[in-house]
Protein backbone atom coordinates (compact mmCIF):
# COMPACT_ATOMS: atom_id res chain seq x y z
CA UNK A 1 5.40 -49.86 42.12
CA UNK A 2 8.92 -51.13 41.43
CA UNK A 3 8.47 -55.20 41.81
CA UNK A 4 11.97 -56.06 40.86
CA UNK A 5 12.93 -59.68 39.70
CA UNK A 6 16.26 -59.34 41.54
CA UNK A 7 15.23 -57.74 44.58
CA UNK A 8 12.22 -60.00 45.56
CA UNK A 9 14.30 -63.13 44.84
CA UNK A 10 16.94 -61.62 47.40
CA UNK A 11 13.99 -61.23 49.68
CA UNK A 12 12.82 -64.36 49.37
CA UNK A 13 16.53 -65.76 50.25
CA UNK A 14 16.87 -63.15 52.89
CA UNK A 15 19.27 -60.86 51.45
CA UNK A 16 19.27 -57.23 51.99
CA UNK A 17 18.55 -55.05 49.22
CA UNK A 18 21.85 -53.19 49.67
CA UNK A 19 23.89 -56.13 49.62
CA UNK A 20 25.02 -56.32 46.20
CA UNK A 21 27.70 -58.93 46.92
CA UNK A 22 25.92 -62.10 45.41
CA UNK A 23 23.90 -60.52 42.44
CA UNK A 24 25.67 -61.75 39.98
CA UNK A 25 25.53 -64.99 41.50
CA UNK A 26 21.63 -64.74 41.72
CA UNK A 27 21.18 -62.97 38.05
CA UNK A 28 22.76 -66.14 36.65
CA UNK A 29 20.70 -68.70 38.43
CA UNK A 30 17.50 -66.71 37.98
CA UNK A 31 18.37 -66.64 34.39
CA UNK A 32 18.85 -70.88 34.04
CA UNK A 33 15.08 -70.77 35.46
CA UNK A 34 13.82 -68.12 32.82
CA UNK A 35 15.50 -70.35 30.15
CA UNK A 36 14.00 -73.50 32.25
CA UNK A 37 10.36 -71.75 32.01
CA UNK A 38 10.79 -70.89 28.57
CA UNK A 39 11.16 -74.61 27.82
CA UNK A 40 8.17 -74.78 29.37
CA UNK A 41 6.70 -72.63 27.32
CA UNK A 42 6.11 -70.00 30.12
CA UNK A 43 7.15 -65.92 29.45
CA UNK A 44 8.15 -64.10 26.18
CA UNK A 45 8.53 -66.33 22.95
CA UNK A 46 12.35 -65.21 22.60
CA UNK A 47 13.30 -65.96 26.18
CA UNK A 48 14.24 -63.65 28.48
CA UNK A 49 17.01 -62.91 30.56
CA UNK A 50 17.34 -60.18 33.46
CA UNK A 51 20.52 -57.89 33.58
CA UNK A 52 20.08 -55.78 36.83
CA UNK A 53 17.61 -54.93 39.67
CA UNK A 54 15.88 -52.97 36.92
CA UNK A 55 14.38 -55.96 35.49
CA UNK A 56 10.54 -56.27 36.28
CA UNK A 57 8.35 -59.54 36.52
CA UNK A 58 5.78 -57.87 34.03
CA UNK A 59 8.56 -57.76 31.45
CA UNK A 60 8.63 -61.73 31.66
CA UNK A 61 5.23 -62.28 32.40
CA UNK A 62 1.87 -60.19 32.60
CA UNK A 63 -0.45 -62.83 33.09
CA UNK A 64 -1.44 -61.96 36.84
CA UNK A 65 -3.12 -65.42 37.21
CA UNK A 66 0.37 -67.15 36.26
CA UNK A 67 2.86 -64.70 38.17
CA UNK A 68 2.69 -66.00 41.84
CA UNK A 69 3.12 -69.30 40.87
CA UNK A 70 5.99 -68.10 38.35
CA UNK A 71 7.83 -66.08 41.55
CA UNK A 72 7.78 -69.32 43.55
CA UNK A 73 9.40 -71.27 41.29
CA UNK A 74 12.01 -69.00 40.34
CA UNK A 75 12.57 -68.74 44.04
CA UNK A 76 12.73 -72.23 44.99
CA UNK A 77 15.00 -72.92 41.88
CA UNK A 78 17.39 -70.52 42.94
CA UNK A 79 16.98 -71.37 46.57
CA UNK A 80 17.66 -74.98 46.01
CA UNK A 81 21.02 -73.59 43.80
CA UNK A 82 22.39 -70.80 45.97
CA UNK A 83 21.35 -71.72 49.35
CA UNK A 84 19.53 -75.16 49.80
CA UNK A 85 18.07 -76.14 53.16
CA UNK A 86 19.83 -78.36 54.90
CA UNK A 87 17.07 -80.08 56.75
CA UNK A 88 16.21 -82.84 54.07
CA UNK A 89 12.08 -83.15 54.96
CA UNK A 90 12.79 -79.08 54.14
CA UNK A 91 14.85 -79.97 50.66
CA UNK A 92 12.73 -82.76 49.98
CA UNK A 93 8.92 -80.54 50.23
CA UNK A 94 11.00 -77.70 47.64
CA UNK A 95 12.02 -80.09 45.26
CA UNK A 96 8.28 -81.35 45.40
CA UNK A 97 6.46 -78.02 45.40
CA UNK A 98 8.94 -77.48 42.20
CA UNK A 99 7.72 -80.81 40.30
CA UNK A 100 4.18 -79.18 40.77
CA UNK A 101 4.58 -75.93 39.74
CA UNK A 102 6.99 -77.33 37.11
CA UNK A 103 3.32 -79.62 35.84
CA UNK A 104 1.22 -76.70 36.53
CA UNK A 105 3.19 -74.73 34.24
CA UNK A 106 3.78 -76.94 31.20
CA UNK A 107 0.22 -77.47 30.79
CA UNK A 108 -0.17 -74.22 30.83
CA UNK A 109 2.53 -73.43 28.49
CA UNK A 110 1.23 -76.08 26.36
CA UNK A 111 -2.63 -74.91 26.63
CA UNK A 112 -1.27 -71.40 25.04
CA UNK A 113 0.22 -73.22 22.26
């Protein structure tokens, strides 16, 4: 099963698989949340950046019990970059959901330590 880094995120946003008109756009801000995470001690010890739609989420992370909560933040990161909501009860629950998940993760990061 191909569960592509690129393509859910585009999902997520609503983009079309076949529109390839924003990727780069989307590989760089998905990137400044891998390097985000990896400060967080989340996903491989080097870091890890994705190049193309061939990039899989069990290349960053294979812990199933952290990878939903991984996916959302690296869609609500990007979200908030590339298209933020403009209804500001909307911006405000994202940017609260990503303090969470942003707590949730560094103790978990930090537990593996």
């Amino acid at each position: 099963m191909n569960d592509s880094i690129l393509l859910s995120i585009k999902k997520l946003i609503g983009i079309t698989q076949s529109d390839t008109n924003f990727d780069t756009d989307l590989i760089i801000h998905i990137n400044s949340v891998f390097s985000i995470l990896h400060q967080l001690g989340i996903g491989p010890v080097d870091g890890y950046k994705i190049e193309d739609s061939n990039n899989e989420w069990n290349e960053f992370i294979d812990d199933e019990d952290k990878l939903d909560s991984v996916k959302t933040y690296v869609y609500l990161k990007v979200k908030l970059v590339f298209d933020p909501p403009l209804n500001g009860a909307l911006m405000e629950s994202f940017k609260e959901t990503i303090k969470e998940l942003e707590w949730r993760l560094n103790v978990t990061g930090e537990s593996i330590k």
